[in-house]
N, C-alpha and C. Protein backbone atom coordinates (compact mmCIF):
# COMPACT_ATOMS: atom_id res chain seq x y z
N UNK A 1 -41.99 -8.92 -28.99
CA UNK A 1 -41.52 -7.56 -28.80
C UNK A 1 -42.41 -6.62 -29.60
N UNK A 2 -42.54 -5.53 -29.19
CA UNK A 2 -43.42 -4.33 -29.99
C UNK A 2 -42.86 -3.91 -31.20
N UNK A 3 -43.56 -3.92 -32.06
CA UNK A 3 -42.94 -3.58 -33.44
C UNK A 3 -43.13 -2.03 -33.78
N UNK A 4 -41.87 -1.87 -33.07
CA UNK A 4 -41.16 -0.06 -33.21
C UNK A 4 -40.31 -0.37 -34.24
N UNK A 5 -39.86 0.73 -34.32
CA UNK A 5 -38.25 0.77 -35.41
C UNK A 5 -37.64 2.32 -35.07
N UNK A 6 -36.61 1.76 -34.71
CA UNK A 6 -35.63 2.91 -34.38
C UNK A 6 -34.91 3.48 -35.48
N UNK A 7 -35.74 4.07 -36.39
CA UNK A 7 -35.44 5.05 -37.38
C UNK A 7 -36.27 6.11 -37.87
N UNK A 8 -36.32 7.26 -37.51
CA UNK A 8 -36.99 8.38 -37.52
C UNK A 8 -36.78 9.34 -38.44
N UNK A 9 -37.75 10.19 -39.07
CA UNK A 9 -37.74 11.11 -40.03
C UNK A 9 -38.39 12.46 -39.33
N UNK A 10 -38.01 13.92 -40.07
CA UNK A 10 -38.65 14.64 -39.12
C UNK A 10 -40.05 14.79 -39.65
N UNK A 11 -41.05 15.16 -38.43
CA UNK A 11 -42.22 14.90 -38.79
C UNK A 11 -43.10 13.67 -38.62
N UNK A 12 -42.05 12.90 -38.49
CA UNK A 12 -43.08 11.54 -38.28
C UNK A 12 -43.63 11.38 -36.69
N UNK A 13 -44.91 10.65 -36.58
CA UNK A 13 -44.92 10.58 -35.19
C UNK A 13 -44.40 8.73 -35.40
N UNK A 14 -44.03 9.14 -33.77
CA UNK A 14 -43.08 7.96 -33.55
C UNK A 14 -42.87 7.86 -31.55
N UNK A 15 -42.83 6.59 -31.31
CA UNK A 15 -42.51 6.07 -30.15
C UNK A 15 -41.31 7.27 -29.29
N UNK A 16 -41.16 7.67 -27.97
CA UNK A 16 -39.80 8.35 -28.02
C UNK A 16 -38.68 7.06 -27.35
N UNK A 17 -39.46 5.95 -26.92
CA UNK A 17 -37.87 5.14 -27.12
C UNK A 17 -38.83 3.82 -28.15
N UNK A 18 -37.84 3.75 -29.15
CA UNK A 18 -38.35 2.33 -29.62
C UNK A 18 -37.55 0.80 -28.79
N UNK A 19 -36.97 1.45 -27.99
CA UNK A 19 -35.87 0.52 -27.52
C UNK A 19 -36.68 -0.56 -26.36
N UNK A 20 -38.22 -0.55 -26.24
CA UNK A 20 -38.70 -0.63 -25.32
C UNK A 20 -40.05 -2.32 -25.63
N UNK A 21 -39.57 -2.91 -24.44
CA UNK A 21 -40.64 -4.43 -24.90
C UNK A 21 -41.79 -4.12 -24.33
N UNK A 22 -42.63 -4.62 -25.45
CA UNK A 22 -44.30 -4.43 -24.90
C UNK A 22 -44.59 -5.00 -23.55
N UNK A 23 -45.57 -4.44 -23.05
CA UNK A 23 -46.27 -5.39 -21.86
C UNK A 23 -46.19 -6.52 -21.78
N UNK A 24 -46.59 -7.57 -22.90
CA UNK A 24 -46.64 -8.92 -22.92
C UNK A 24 -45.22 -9.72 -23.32
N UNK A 25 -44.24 -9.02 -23.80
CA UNK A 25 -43.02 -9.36 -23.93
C UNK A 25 -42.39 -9.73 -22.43
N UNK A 26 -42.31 -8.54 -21.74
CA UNK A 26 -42.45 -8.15 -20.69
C UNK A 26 -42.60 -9.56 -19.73
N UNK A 27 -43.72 -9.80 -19.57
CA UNK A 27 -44.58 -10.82 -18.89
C UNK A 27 -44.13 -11.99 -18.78
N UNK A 28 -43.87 -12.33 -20.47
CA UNK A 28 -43.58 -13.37 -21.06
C UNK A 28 -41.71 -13.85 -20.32
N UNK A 29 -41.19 -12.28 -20.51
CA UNK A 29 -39.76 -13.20 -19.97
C UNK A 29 -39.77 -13.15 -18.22
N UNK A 30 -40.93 -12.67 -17.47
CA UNK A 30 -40.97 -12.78 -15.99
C UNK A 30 -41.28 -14.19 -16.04
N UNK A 31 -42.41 -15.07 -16.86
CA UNK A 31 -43.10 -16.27 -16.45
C UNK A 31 -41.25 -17.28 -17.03
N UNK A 32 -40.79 -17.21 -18.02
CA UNK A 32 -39.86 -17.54 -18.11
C UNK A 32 -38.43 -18.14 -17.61
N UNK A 33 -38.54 -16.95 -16.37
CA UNK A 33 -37.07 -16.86 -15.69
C UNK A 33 -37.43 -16.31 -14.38
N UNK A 34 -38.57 -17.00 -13.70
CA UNK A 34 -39.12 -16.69 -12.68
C UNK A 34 -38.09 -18.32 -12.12
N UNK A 35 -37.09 -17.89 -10.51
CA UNK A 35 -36.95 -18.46 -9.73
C UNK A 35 -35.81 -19.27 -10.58
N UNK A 36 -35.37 -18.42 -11.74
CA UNK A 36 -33.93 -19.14 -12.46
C UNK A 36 -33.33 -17.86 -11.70
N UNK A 37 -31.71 -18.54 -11.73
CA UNK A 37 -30.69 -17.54 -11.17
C UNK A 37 -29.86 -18.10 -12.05
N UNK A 38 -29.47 -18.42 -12.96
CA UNK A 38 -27.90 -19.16 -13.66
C UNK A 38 -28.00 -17.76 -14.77
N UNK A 39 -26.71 -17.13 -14.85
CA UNK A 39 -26.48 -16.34 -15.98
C UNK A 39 -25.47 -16.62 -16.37
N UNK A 40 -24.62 -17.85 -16.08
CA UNK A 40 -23.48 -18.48 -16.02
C UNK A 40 -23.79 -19.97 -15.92
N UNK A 41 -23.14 -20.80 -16.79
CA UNK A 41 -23.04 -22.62 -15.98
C UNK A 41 -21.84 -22.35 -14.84
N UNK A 42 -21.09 -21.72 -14.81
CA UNK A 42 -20.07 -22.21 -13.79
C UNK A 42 -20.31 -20.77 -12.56
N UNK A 43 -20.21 -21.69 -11.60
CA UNK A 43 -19.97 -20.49 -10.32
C UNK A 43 -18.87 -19.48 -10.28
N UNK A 44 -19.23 -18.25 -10.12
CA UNK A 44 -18.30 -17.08 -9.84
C UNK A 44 -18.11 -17.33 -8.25
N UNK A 45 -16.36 -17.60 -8.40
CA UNK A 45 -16.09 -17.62 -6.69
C UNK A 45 -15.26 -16.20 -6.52
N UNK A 46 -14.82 -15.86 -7.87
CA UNK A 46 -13.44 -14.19 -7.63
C UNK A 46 -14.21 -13.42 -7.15
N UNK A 47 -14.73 -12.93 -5.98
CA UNK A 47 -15.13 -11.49 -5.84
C UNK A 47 -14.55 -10.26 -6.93
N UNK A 48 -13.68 -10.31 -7.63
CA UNK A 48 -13.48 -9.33 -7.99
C UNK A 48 -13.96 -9.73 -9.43
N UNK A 49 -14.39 -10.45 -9.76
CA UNK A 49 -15.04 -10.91 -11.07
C UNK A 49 -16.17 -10.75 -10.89
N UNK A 50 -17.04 -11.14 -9.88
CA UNK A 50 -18.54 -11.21 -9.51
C UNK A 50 -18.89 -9.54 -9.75
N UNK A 51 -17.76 -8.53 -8.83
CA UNK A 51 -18.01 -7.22 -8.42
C UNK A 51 -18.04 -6.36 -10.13
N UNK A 52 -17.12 -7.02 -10.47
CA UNK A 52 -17.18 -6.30 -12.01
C UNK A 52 -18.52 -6.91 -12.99
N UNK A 53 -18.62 -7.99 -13.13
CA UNK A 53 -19.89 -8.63 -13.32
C UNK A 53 -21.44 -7.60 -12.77
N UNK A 54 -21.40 -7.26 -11.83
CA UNK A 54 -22.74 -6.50 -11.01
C UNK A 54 -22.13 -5.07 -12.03
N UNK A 55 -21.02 -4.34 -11.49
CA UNK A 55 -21.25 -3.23 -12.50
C UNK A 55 -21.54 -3.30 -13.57
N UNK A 56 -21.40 -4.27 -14.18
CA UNK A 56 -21.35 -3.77 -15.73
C UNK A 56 -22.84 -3.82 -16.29
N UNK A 57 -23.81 -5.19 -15.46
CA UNK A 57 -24.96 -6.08 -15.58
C UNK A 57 -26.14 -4.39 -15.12
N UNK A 58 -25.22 -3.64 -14.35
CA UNK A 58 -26.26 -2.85 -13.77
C UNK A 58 -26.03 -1.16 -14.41
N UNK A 59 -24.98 -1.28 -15.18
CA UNK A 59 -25.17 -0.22 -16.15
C UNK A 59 -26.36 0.11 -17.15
N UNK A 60 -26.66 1.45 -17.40
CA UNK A 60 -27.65 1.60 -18.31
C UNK A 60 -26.60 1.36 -19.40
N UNK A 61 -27.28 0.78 -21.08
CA UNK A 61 -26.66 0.80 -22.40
C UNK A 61 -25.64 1.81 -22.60
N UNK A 62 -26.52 3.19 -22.37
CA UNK A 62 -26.02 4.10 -23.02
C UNK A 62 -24.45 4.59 -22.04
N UNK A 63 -24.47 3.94 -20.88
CA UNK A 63 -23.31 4.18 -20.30
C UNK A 63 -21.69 3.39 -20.99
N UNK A 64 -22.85 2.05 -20.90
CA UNK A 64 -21.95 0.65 -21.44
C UNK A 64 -21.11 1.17 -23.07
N UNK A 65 -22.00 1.43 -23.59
CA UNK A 65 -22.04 1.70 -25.11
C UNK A 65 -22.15 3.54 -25.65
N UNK A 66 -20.71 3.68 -25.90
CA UNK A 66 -21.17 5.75 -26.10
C UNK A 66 -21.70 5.30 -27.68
N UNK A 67 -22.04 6.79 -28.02
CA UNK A 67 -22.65 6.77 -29.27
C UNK A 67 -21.97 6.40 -30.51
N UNK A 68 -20.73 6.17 -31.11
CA UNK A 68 -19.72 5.46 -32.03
C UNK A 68 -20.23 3.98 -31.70
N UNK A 69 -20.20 3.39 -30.51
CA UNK A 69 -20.56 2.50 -30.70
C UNK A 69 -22.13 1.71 -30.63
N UNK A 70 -23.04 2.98 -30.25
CA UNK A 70 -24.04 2.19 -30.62
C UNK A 70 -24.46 2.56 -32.13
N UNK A 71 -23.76 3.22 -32.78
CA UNK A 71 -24.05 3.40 -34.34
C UNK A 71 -23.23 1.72 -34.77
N UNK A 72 -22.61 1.60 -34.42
CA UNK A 72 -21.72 0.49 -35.23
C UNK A 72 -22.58 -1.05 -34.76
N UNK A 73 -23.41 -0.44 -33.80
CA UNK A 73 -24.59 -1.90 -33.50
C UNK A 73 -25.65 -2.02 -33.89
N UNK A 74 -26.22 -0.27 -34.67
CA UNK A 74 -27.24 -0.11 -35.50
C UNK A 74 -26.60 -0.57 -36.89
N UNK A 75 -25.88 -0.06 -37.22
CA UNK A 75 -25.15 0.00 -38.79
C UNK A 75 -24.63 -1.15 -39.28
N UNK A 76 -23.46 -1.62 -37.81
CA UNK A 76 -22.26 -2.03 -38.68
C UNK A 76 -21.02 -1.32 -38.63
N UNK A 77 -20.51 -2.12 -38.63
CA UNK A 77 -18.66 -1.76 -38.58
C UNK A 77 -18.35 -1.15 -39.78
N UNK A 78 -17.45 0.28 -39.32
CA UNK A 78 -17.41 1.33 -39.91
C UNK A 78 -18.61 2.82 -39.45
N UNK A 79 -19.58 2.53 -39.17
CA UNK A 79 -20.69 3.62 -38.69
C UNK A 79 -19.87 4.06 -37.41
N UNK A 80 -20.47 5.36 -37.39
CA UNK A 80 -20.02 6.31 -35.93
C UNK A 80 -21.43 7.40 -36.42
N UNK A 81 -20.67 8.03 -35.01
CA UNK A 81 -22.15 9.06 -34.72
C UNK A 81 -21.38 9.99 -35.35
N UNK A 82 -22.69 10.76 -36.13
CA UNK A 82 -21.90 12.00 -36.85
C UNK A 82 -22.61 13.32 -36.61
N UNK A 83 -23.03 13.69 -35.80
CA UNK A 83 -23.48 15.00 -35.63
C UNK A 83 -24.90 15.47 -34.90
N UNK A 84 -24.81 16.41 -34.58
CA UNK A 84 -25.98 17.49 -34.09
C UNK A 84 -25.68 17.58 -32.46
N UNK A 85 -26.91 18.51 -32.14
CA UNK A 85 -26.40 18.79 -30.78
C UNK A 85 -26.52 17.50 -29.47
N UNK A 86 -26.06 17.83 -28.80
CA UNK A 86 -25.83 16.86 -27.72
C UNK A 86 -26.97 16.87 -26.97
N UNK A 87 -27.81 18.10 -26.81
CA UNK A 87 -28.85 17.62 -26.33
C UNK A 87 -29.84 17.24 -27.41
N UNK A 88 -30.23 17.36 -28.19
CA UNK A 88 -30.88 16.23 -29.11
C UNK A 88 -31.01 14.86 -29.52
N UNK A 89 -29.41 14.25 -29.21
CA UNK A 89 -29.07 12.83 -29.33
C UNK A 89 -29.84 11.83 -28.63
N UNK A 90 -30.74 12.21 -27.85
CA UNK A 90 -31.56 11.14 -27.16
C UNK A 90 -33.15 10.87 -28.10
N UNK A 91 -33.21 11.88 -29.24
CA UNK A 91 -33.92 11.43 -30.35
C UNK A 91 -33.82 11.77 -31.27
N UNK A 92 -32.54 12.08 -31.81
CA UNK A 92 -32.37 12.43 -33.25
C UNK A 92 -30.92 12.18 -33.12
N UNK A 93 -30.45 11.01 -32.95
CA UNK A 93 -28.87 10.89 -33.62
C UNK A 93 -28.63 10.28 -34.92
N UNK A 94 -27.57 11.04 -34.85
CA UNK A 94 -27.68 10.55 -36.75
C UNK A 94 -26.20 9.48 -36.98
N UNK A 95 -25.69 8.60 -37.47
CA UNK A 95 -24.82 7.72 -38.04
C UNK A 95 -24.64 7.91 -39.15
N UNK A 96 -23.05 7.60 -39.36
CA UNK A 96 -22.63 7.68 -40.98
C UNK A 96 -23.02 5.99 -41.23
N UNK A 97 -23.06 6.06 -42.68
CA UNK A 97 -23.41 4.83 -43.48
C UNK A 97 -22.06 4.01 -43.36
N UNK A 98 -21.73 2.60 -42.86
CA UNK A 98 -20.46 2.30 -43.04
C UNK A 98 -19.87 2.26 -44.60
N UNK A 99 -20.75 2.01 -45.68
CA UNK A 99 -20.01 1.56 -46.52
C UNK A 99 -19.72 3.20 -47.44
N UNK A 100 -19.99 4.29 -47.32
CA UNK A 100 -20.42 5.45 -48.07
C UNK A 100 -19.33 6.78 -46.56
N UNK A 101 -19.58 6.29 -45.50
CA UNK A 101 -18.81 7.07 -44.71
C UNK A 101 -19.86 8.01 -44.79
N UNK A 102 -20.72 8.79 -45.50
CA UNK A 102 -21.68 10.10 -45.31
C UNK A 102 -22.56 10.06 -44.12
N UNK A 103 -23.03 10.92 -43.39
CA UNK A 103 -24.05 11.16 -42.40
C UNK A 103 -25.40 10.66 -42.72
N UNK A 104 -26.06 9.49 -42.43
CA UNK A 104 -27.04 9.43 -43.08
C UNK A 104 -28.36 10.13 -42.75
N UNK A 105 -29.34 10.18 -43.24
CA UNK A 105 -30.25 11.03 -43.55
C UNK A 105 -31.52 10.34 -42.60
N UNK A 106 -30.91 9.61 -41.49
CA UNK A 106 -31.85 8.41 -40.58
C UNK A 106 -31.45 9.23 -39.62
N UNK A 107 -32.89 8.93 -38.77
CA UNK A 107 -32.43 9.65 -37.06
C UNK A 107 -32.63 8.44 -36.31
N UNK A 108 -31.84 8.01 -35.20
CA UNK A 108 -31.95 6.90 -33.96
C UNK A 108 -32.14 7.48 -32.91
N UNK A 109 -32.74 6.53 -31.89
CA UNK A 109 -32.78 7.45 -30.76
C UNK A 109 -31.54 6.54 -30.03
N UNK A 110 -30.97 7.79 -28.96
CA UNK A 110 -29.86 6.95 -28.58
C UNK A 110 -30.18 5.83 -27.12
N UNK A 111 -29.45 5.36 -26.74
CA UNK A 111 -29.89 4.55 -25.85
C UNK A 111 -30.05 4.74 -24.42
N UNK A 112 -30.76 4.72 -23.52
CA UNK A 112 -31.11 5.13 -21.96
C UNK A 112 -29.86 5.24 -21.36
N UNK A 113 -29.38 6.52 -21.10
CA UNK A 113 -28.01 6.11 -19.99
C UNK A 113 -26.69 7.54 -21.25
N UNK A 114 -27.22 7.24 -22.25
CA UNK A 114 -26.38 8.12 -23.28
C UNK A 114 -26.13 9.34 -23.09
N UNK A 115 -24.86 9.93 -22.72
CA UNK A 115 -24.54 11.42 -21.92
C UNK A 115 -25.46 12.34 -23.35
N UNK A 116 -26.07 13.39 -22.90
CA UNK A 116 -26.53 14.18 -23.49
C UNK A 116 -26.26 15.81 -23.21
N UNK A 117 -25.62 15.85 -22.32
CA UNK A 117 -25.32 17.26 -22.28
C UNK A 117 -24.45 16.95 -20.58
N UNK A 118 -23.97 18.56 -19.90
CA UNK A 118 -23.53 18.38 -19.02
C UNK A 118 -24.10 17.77 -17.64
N UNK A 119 -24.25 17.17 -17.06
CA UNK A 119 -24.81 16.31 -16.13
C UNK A 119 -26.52 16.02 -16.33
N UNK A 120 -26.41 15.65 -17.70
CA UNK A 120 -27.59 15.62 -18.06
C UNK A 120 -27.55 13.70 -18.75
N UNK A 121 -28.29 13.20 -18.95
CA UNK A 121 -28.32 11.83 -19.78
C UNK A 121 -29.96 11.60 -20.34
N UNK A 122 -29.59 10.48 -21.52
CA UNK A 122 -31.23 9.86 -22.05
C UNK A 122 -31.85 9.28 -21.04
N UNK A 123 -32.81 9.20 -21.09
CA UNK A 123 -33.96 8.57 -20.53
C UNK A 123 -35.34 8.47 -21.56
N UNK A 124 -35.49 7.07 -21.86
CA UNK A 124 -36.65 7.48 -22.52
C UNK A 124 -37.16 8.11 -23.44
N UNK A 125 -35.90 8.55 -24.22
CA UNK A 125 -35.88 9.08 -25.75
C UNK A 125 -35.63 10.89 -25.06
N UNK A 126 -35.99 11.45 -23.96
CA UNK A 126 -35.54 13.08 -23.49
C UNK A 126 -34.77 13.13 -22.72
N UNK A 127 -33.60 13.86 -22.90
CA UNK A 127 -32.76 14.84 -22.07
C UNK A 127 -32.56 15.11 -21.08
N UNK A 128 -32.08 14.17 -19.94
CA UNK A 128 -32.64 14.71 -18.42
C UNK A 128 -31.94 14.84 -17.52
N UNK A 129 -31.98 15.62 -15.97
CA UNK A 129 -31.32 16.26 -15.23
C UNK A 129 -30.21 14.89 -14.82
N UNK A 130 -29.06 14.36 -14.51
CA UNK A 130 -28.38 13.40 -13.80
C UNK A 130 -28.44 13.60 -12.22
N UNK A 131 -29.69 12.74 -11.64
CA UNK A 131 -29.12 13.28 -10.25
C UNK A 131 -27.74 11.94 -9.82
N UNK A 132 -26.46 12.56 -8.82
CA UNK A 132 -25.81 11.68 -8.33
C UNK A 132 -26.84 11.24 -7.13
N UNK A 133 -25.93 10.05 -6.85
CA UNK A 133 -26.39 8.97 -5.69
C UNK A 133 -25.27 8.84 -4.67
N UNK A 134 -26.38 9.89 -3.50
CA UNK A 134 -24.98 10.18 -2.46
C UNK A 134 -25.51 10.71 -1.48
């Protein structure tokens, strides 16, 4: 994997998603899991298990996971997101410290899919229009 780090200061230059595998990472898990299909040992026969299975598998993070909880997957239990504007959160969110509760003084970028404003979401560390699919 590319050695980013998803912790930002202002001023620094920096990746806008660190969330992201290099080319050869990349590659590496196509040659891997080329012509595997098991994401399971046992067969899904419930359609309604399979159907929930595809949504969830085909969510972006940031849908799966709002920002409380992707602080508490950066941090640790106890962290939540603590502030700034909503459209900024796709590269400057900030988390409280779990053990101190304060806002810490770290910026994350939030994760692809993370609502950022009104029909707007992350992409790629910026802010962007939501088109629906319809």
């Amino acid at each position: 994997m590319s050695s980013q780090t998803p912790t930002f200061h202002p001023g620094q230059k920096y990746s806008i998603n660190p969330w992201m595998f290099s080319q050869c990472s990349v590659e590496a898990f196509k040659r891997t899991l080329v012509g595997k299909t098991c994401v399971t040992t046992k067969q899904i026969h419930d359609q309604e298990l399979l159907s929930e299975f595809h949504k969830v598998m085909t969510q972006e993070p940031g849908v799966r996971f709002p920002p409380d909880v992707q602080c508490v997957i950066i941090n640790g239990f106890g962290s939540r997101y603590c502030g700034g504007k909503p459209e900024h959160i796709c590269m400057f969110m900030m988390c409280t410290d779990p053990e101190t509760e304060e806002c810490e003084d770290k910026y994350y970028s939030a994760a692809t899919g993370t609502r950022c404003g009104s029909n707007k979401h992350c992409e790629k560390g910026l802010c962007v229009p939501t088109h629906s699919v319809g």
